[in-house]
C-alpha atoms as a PDB file:
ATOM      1  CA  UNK A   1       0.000   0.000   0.000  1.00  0.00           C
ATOM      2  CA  UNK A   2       1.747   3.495  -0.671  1.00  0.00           C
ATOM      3  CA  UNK A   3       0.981   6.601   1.480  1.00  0.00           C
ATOM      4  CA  UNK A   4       1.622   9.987   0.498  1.00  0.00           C
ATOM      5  CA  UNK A   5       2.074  13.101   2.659  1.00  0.00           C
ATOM      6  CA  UNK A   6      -0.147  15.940   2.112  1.00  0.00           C
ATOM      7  CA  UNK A   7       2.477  19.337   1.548  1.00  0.00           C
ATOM      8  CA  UNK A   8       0.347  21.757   3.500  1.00  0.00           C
ATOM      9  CA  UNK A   9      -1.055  19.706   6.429  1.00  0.00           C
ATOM     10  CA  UNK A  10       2.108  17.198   6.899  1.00  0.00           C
ATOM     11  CA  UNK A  11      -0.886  14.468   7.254  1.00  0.00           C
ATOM     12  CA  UNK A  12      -0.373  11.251   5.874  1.00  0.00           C
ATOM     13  CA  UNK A  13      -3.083   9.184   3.898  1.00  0.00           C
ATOM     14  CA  UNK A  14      -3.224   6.492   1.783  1.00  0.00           C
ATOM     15  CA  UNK A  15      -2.456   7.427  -2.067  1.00  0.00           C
ATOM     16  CA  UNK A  16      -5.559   7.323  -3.892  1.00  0.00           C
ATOM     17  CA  UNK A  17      -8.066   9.120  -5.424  1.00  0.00           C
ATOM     18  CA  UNK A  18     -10.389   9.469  -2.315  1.00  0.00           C
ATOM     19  CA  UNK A  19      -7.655  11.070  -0.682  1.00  0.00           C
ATOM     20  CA  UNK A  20      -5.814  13.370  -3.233  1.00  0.00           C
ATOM     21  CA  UNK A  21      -7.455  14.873  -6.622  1.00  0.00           C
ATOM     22  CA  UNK A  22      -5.921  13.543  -9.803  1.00  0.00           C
ATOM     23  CA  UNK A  23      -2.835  15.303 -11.684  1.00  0.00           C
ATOM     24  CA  UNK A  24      -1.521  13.893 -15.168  1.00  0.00           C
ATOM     25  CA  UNK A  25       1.889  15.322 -14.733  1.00  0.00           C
ATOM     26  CA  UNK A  26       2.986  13.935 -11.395  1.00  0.00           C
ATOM     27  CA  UNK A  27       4.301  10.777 -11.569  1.00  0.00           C
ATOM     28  CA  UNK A  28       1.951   9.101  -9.622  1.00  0.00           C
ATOM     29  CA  UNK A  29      -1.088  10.986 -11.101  1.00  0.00           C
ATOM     30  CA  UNK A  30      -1.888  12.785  -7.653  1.00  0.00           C
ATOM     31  CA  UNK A  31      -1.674  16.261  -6.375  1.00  0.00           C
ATOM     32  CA  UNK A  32       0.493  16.856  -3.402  1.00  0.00           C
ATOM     33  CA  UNK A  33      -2.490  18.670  -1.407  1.00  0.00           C
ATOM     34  CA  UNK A  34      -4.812  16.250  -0.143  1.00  0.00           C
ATOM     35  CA  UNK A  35      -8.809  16.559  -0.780  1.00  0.00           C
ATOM     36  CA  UNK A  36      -9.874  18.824   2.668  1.00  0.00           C
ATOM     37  CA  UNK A  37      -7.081  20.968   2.525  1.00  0.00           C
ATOM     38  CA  UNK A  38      -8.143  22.121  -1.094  1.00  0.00           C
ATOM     39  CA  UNK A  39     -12.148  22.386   0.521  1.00  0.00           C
ATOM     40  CA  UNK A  40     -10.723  24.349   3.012  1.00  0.00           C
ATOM     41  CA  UNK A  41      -8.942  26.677   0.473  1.00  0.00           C
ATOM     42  CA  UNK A  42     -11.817  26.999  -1.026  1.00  0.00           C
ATOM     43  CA  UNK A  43     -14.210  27.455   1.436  1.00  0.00           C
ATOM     44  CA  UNK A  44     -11.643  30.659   2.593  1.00  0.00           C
ATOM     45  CA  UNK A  45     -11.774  31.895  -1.273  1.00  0.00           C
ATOM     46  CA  UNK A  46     -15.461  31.634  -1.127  1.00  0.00           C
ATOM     47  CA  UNK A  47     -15.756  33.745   1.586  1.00  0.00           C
ATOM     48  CA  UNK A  48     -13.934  36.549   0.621  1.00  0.00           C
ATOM     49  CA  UNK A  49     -15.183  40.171  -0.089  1.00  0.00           C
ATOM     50  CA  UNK A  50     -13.930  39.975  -3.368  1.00  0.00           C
ATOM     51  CA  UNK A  51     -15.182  36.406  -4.550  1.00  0.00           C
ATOM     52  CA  UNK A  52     -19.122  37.831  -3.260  1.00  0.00           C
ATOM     53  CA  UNK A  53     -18.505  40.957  -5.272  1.00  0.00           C
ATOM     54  CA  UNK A  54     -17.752  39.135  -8.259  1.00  0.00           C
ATOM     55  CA  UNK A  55     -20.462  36.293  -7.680  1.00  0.00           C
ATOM     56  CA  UNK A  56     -22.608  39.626  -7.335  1.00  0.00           C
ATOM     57  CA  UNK A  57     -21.737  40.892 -10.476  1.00  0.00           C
ATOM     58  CA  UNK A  58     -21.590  38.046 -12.106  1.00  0.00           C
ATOM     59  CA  UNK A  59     -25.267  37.002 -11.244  1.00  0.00           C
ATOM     60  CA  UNK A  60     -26.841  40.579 -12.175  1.00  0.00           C
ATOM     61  CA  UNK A  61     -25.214  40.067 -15.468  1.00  0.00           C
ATOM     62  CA  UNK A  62     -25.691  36.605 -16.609  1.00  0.00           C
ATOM     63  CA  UNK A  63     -28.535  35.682 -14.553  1.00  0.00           C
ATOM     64  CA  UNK A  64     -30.975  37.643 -16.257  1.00  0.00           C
ATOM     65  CA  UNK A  65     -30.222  35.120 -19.004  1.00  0.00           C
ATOM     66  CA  UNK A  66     -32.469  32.921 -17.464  1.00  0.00           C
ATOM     67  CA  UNK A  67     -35.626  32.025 -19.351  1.00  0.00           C
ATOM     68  CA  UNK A  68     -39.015  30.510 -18.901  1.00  0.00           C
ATOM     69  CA  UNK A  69     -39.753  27.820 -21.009  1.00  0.00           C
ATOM     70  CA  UNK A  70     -42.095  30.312 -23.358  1.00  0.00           C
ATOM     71  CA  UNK A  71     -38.834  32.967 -23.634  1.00  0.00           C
ATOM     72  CA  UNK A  72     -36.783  30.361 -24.683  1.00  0.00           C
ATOM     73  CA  UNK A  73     -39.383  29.009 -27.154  1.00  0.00           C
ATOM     74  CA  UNK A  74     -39.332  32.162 -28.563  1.00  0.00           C
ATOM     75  CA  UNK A  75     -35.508  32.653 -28.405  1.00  0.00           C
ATOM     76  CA  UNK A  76     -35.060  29.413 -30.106  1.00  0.00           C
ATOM     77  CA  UNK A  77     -37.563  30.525 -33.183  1.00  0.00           C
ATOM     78  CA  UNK A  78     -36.075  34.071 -33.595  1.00  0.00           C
ATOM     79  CA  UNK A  79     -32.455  32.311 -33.917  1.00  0.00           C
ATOM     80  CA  UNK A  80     -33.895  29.870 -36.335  1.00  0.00           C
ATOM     81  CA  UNK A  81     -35.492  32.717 -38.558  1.00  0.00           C
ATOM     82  CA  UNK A  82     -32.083  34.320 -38.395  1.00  0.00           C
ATOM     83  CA  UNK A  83     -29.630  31.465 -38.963  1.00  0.00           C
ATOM     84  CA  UNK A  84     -32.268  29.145 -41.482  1.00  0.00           C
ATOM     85  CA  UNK A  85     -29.528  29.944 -44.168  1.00  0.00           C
ATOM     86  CA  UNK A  86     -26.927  28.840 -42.032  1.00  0.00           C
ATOM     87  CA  UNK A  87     -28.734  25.577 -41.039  1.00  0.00           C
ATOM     88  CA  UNK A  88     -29.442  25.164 -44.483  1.00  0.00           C
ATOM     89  CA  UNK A  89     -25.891  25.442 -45.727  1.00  0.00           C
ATOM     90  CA  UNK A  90     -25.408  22.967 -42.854  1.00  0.00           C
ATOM     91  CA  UNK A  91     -27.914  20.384 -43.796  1.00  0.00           C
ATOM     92  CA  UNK A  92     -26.375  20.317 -47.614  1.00  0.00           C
ATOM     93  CA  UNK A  93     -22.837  19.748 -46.252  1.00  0.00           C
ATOM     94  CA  UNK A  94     -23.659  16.876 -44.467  1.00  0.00           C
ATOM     95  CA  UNK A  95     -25.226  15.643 -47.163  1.00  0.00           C
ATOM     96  CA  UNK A  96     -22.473  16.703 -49.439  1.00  0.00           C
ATOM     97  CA  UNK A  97     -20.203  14.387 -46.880  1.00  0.00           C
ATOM     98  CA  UNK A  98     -22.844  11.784 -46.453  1.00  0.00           C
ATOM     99  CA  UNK A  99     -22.233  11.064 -50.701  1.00  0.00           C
ATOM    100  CA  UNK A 100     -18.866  11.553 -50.978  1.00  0.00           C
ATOM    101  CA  UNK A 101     -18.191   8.929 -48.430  1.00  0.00           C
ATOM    102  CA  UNK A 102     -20.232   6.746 -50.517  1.00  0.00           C
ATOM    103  CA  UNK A 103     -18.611   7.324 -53.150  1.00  0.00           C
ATOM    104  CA  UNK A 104     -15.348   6.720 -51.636  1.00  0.00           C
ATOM    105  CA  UNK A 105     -16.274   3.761 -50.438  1.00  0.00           C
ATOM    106  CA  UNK A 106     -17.135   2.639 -53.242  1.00  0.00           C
ATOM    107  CA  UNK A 107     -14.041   2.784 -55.181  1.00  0.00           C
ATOM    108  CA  UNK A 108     -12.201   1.685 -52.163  1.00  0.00           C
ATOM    109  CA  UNK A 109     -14.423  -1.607 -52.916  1.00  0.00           C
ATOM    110  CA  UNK A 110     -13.734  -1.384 -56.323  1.00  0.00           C
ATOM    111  CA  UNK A 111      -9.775  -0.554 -56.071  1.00  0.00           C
ATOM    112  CA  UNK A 112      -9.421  -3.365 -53.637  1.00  0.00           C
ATOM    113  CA  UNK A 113     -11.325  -5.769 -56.328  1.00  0.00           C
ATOM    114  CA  UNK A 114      -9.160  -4.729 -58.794  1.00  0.00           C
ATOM    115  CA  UNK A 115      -6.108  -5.425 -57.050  1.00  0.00           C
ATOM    116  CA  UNK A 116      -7.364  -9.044 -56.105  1.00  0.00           C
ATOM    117  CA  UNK A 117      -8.368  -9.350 -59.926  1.00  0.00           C
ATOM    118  CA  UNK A 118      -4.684  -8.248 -60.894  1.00  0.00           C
ATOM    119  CA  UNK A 119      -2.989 -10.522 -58.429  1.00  0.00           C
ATOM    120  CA  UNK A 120      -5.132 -13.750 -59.032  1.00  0.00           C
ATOM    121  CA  UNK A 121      -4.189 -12.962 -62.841  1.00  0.00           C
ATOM    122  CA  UNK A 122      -0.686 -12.947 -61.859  1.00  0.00           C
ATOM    123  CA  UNK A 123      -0.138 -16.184 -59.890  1.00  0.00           C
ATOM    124  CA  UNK A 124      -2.138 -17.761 -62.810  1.00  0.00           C
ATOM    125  CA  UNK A 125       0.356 -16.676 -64.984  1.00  0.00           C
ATOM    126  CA  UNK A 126       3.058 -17.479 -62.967  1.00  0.00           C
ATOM    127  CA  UNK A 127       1.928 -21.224 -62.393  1.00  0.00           C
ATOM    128  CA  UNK A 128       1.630 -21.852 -66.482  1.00  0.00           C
ATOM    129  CA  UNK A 129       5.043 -20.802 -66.556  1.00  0.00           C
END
């Protein structure tokens, strides 16, 4: 079992996930902070004058974003009128993609045929000889 030490409380715990967030650089995968230090960070962040002013801001902003389910019906249909051309471009490329990979396919099957036919030929011709 391997045990890591936690850098800012010096407390010991076992090395896993429950214990320590992952990090893909370290070379076991795990910060070096364990789990409740990093709440308690946060937790002093949150509480902050700054972090409320922000979240303050933030929500007067962005929260009136918020829609009933009859603004956002009428969101959505005012974005379609606007962008129709757009989707419609849209629809034709995929289309556009959908035949050309057909059609690639197809001579994929077709080349590959070929190159059996060709080689079959070949070893016939090389057995008469």
């Amino acid at each position: 079992m391997n045990y890591k030490t936690c850098t800012k409380c010096d407390t010991t715990f076992e090395a896993t996930s429950e214990n320590f967030r992952p990090r893909k650089e370290r070379q076991n995968k795990l910060r070096t902070v364990c789990r409740n230090c990093e709440k308690n960070k946060q937790k002093e962040y949150r509480s902050t004058p700054q972090y409320k002013a922000y979240q303050k801001e933030y929500h007067s902003t962005y929260g009136k974003i918020r829609r009933t389910r009859k603004d956002y019906k009428n969101f959505q249909r005012r974005w379609q009128k606007t962008y129709r051309e757009k989707i419609n471009n849209l629809e034709q490329r995929k289309m556009h993609a959908l035949i050309y990979s057909k059609k690639r396919r197809a001579n994929i099957q077709l080349n590959r045929q070929q190159i059996l036919n060709e080689f079959l030929e070949d070893m016939k011709k090389r057995k008469q000889q």
